[in-house]
PDB file of N, CA and C in Angstrom:
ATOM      1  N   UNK A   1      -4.322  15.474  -1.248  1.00  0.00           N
ATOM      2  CA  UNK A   1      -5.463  14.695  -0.814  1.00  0.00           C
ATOM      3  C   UNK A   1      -5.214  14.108   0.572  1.00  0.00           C
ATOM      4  N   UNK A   2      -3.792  13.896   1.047  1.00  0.00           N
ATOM      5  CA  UNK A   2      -3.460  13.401   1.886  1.00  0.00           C
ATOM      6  C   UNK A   2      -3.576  14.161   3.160  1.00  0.00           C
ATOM      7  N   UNK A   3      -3.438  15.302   2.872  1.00  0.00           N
ATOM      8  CA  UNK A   3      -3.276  15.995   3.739  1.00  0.00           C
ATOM      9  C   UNK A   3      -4.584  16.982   4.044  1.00  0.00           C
ATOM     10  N   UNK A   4      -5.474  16.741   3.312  1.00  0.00           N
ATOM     11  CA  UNK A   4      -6.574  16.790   3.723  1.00  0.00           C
ATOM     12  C   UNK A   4      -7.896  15.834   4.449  1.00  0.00           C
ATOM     13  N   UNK A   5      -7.592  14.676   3.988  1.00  0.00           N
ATOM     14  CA  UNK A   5      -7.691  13.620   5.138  1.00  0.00           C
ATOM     15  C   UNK A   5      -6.737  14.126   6.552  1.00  0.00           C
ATOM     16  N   UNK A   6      -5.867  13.884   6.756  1.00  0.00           N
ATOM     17  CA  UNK A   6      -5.567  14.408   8.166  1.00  0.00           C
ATOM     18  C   UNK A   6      -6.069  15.418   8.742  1.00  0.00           C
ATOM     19  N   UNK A   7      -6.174  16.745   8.132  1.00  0.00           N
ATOM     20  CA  UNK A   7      -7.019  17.922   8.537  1.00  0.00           C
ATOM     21  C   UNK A   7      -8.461  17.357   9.118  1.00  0.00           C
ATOM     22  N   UNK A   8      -9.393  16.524   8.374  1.00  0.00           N
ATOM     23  CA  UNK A   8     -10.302  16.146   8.681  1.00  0.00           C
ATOM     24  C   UNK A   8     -10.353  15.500   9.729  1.00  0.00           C
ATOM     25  N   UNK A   9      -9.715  14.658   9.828  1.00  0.00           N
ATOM     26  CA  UNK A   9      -9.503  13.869  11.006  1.00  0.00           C
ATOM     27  C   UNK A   9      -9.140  14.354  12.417  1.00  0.00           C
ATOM     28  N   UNK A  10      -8.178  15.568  12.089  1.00  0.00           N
ATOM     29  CA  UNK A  10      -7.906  16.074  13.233  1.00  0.00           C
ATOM     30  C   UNK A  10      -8.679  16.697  14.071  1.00  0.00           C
ATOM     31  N   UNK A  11      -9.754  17.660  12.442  1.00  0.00           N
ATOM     32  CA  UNK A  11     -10.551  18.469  13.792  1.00  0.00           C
ATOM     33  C   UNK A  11     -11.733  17.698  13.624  1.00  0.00           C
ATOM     34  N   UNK A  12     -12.108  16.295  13.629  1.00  0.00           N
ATOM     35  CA  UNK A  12     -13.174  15.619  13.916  1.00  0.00           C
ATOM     36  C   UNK A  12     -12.827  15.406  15.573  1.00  0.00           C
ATOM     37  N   UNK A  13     -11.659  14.970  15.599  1.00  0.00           N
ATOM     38  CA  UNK A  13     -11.233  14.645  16.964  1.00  0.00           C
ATOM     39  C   UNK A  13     -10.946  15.269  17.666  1.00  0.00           C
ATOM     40  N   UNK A  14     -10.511  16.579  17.802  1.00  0.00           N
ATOM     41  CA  UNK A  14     -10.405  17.990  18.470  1.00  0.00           C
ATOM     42  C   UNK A  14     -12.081  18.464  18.452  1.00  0.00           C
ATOM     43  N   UNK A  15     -12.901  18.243  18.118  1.00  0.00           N
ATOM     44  CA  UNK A  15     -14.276  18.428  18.551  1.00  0.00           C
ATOM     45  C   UNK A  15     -15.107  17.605  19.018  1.00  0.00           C
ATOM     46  N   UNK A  16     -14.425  16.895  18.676  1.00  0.00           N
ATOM     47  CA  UNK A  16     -15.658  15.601  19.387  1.00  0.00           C
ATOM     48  C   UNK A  16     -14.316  15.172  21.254  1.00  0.00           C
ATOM     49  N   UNK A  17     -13.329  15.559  21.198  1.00  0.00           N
ATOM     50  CA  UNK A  17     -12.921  15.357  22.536  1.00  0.00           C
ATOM     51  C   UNK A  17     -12.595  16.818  23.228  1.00  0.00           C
ATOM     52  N   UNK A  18     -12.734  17.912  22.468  1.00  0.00           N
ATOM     53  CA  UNK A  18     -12.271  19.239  23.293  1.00  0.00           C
ATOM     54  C   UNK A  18     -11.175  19.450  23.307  1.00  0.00           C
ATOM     55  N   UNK A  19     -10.786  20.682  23.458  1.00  0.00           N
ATOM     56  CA  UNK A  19      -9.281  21.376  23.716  1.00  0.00           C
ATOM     57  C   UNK A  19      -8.822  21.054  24.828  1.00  0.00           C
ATOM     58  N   UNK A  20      -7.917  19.747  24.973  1.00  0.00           N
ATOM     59  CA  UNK A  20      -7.102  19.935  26.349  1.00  0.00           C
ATOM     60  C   UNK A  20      -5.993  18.818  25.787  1.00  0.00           C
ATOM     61  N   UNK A  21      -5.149  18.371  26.993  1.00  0.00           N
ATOM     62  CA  UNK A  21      -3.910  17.873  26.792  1.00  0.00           C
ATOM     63  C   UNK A  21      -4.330  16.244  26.316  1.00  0.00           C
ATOM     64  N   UNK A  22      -5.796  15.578  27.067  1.00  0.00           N
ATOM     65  CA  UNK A  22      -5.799  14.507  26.134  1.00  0.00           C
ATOM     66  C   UNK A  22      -6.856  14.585  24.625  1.00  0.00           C
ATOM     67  N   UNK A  23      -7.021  15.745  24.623  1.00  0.00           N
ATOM     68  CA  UNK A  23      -7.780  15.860  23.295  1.00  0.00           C
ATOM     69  C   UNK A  23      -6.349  16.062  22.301  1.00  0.00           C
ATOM     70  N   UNK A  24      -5.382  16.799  22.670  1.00  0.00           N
ATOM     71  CA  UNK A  24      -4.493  16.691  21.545  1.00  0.00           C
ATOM     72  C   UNK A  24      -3.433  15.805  21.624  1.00  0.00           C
ATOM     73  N   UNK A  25      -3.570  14.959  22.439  1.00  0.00           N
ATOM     74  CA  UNK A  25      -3.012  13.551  22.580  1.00  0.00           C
ATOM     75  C   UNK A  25      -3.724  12.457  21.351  1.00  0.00           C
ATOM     76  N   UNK A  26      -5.021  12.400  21.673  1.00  0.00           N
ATOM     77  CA  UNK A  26      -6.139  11.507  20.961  1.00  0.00           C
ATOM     78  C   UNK A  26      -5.901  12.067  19.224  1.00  0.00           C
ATOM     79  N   UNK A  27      -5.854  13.429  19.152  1.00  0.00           N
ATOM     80  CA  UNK A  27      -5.715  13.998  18.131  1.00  0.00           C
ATOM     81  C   UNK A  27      -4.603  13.950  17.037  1.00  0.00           C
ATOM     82  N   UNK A  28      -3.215  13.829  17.797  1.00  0.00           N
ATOM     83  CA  UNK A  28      -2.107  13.708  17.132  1.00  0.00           C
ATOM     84  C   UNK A  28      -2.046  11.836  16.987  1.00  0.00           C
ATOM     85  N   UNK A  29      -2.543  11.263  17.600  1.00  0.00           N
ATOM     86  CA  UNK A  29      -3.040   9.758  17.665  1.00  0.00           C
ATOM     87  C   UNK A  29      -3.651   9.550  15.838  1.00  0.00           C
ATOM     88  N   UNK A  30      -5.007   9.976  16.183  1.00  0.00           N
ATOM     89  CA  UNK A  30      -5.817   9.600  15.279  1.00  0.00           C
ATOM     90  C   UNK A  30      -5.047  10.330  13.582  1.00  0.00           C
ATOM     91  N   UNK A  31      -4.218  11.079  13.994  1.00  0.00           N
ATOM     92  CA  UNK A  31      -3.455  12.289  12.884  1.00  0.00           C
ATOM     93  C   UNK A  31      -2.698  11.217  12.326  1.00  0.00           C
ATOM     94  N   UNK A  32      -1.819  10.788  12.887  1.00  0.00           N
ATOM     95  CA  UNK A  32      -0.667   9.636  12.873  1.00  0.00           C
ATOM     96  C   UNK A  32      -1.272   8.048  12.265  1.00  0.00           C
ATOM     97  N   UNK A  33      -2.662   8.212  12.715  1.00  0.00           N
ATOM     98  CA  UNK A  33      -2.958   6.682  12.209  1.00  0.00           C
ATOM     99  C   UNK A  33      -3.539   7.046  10.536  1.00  0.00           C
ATOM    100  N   UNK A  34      -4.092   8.060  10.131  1.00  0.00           N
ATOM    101  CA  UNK A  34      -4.598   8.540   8.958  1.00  0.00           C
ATOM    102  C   UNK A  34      -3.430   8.564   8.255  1.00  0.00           C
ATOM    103  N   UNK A  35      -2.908   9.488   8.482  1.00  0.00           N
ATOM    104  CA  UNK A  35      -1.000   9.392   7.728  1.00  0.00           C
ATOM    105  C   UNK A  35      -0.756   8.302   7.263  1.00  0.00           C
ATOM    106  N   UNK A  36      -0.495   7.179   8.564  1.00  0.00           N
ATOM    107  CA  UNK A  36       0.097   5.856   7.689  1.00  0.00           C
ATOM    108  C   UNK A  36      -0.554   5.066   7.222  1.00  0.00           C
ATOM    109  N   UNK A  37      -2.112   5.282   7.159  1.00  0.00           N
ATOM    110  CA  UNK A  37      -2.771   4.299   6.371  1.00  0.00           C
ATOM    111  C   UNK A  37      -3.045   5.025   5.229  1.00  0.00           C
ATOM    112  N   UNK A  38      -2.985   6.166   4.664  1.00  0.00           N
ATOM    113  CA  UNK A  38      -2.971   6.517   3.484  1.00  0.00           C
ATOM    114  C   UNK A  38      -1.474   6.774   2.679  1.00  0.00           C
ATOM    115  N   UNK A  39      -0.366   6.759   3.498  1.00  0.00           N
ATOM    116  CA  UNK A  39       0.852   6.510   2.995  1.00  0.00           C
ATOM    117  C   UNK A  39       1.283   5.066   2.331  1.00  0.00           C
ATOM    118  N   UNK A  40       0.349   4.468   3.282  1.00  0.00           N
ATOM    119  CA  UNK A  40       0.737   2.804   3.099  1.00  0.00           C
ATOM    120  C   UNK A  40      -0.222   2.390   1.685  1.00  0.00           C
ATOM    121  N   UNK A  41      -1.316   3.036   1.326  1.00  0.00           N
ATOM    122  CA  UNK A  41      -2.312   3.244   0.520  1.00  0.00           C
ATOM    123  C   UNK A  41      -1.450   3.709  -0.932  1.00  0.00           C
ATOM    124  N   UNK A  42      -0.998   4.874  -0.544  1.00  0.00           N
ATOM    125  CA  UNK A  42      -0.006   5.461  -1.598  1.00  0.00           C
ATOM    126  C   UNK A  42       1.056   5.001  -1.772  1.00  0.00           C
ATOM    127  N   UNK A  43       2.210   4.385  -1.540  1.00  0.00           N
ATOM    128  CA  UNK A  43       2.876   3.492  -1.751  1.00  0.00           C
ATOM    129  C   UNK A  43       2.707   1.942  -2.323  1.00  0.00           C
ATOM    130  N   UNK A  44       1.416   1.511  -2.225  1.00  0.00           N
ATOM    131  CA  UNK A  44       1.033   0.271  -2.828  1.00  0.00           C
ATOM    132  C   UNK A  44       0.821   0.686  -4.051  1.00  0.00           C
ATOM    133  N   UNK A  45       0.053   1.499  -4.361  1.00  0.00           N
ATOM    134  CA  UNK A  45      -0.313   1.980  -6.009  1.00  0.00           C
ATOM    135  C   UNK A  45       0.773   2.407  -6.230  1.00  0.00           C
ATOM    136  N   UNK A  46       1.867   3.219  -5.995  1.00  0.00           N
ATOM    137  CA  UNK A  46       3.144   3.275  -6.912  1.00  0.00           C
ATOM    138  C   UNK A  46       3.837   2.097  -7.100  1.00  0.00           C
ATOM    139  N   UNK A  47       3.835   1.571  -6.495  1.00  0.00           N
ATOM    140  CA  UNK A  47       4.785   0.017  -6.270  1.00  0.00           C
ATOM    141  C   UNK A  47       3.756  -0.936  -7.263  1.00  0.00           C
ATOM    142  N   UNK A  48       2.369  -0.765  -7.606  1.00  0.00           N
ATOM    143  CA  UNK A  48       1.856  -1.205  -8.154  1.00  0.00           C
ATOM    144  C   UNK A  48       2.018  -1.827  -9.272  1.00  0.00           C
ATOM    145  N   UNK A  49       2.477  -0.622 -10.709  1.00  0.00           N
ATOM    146  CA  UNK A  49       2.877  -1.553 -11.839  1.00  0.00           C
ATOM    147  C   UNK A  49       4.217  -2.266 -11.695  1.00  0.00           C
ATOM    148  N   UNK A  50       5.209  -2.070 -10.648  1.00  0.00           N
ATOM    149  CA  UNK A  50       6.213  -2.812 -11.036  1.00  0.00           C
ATOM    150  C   UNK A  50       6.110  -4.323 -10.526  1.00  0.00           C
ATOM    151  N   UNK A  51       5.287  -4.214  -9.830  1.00  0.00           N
ATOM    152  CA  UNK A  51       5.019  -5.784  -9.150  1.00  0.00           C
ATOM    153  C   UNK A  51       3.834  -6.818  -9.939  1.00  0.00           C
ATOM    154  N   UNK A  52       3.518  -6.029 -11.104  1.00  0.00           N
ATOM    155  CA  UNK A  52       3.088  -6.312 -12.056  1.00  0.00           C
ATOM    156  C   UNK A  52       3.963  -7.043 -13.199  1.00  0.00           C
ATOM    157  N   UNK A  53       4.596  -6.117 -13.401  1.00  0.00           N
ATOM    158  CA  UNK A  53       5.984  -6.074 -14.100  1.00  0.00           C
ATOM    159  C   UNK A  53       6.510  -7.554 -13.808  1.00  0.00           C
ATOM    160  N   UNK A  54       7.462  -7.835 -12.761  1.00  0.00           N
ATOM    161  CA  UNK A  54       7.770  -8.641 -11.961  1.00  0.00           C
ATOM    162  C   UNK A  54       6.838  -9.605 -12.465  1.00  0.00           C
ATOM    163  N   UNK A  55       5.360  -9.797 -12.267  1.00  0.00           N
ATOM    164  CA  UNK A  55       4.458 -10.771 -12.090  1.00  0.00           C
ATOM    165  C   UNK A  55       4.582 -11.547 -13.921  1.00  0.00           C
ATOM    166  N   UNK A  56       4.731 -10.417 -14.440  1.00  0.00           N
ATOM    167  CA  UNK A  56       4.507 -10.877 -15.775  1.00  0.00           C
ATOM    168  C   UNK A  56       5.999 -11.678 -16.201  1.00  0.00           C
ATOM    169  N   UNK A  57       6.936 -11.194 -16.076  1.00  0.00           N
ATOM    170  CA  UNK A  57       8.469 -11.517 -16.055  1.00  0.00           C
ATOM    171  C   UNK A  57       8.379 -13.203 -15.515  1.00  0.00           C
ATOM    172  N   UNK A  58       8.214 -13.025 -14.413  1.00  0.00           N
ATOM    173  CA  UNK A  58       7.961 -14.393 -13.634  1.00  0.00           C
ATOM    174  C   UNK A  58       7.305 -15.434 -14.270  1.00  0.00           C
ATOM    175  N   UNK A  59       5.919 -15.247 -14.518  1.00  0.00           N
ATOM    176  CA  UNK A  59       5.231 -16.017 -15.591  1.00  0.00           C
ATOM    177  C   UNK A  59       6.236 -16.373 -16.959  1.00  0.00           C
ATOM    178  N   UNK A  60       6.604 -15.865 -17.889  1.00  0.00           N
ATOM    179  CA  UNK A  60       7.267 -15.713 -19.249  1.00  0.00           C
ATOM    180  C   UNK A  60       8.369 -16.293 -19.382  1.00  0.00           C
ATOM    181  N   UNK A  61       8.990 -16.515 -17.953  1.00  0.00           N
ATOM    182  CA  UNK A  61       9.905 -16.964 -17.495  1.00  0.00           C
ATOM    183  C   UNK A  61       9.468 -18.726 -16.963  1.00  0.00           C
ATOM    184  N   UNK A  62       8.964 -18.827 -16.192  1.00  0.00           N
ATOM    185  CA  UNK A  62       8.442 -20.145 -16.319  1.00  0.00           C
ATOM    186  C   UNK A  62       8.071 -20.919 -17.179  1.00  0.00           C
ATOM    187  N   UNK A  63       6.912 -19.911 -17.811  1.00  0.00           N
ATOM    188  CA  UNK A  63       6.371 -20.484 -19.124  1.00  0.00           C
ATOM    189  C   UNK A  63       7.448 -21.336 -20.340  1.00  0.00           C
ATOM    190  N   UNK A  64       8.590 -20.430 -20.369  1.00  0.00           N
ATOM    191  CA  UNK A  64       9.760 -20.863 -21.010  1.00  0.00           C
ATOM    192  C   UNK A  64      10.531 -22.422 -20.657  1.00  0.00           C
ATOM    193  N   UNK A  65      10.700 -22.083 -19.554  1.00  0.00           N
ATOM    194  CA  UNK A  65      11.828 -23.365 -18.904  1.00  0.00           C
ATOM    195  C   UNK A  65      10.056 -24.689 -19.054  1.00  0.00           C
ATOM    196  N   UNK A  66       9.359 -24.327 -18.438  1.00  0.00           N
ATOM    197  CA  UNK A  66       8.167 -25.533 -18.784  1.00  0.00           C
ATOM    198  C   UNK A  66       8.291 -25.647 -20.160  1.00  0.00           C
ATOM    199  N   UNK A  67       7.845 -24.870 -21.199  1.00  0.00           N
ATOM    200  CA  UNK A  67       8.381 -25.917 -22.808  1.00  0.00           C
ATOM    201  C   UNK A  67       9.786 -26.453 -22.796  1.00  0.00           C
ATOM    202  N   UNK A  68      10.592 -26.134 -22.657  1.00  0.00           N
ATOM    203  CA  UNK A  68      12.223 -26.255 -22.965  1.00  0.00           C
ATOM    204  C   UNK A  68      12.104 -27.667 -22.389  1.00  0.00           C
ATOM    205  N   UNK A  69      11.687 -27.952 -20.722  1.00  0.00           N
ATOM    206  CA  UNK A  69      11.743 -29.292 -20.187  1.00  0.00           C
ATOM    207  C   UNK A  69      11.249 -30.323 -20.597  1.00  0.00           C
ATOM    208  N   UNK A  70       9.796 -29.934 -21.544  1.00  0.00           N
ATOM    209  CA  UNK A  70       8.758 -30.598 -22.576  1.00  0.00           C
ATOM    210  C   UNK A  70       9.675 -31.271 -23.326  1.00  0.00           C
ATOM    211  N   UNK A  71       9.939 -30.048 -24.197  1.00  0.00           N
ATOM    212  CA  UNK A  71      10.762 -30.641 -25.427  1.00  0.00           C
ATOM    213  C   UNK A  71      11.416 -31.713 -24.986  1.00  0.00           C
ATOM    214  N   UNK A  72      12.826 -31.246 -23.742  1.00  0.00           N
ATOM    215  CA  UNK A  72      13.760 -32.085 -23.500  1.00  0.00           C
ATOM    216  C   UNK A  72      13.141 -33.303 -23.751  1.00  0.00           C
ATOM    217  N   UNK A  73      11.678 -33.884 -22.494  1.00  0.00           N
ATOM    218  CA  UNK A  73      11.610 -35.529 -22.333  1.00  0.00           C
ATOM    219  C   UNK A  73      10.863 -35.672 -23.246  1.00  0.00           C
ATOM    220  N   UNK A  74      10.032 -35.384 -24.130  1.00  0.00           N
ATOM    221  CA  UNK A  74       9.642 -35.880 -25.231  1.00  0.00           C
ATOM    222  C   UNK A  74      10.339 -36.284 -26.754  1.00  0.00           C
ATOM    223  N   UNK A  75      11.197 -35.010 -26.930  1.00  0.00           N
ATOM    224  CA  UNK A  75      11.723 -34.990 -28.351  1.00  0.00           C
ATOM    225  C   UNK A  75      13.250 -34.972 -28.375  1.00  0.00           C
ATOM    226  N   UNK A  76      13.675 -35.896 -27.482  1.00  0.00           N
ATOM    227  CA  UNK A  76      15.198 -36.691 -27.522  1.00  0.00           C
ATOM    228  C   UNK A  76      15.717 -37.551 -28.545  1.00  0.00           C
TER     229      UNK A  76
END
């Protein structure tokens, strides 16, 4: 999928600026910016459930030490 976004992109920009040295300047430009915003795209959703993970851990974990501290000052 990724790499069909770039295809697209490329020859949007290779036609809309022409075959020459700054059309495939602009081109490998606009190539390069598609890449890392759909890499950066794809890497958030894998990284996704574990920072979930994490999120829930974190919570369960608090949640814990907040009763435990309860108990402590109340039921001494």
């Amino acid at each position: 999928m990724v790499e069909l976004l770039f295809l697209i992109a490329f020859a949007i920009v290779l036609f809309f600026s022409g075959i020459s040295m700054i059309g495939m300047v602009l081109a490998v430009a606009a190539g390069f910016v598609v890449m890392a915003i759909a890499g950066m795209i794809g890497v958030m959703f894998k990284m996704l459930p574990w920072l979930i993970l994490i999120a829930v851990v974190i919570w369960f974990y608090r949640e814990r030490n907040a009763e435990k501290r309860h108990r402590e000052k109340y039921f001494r």
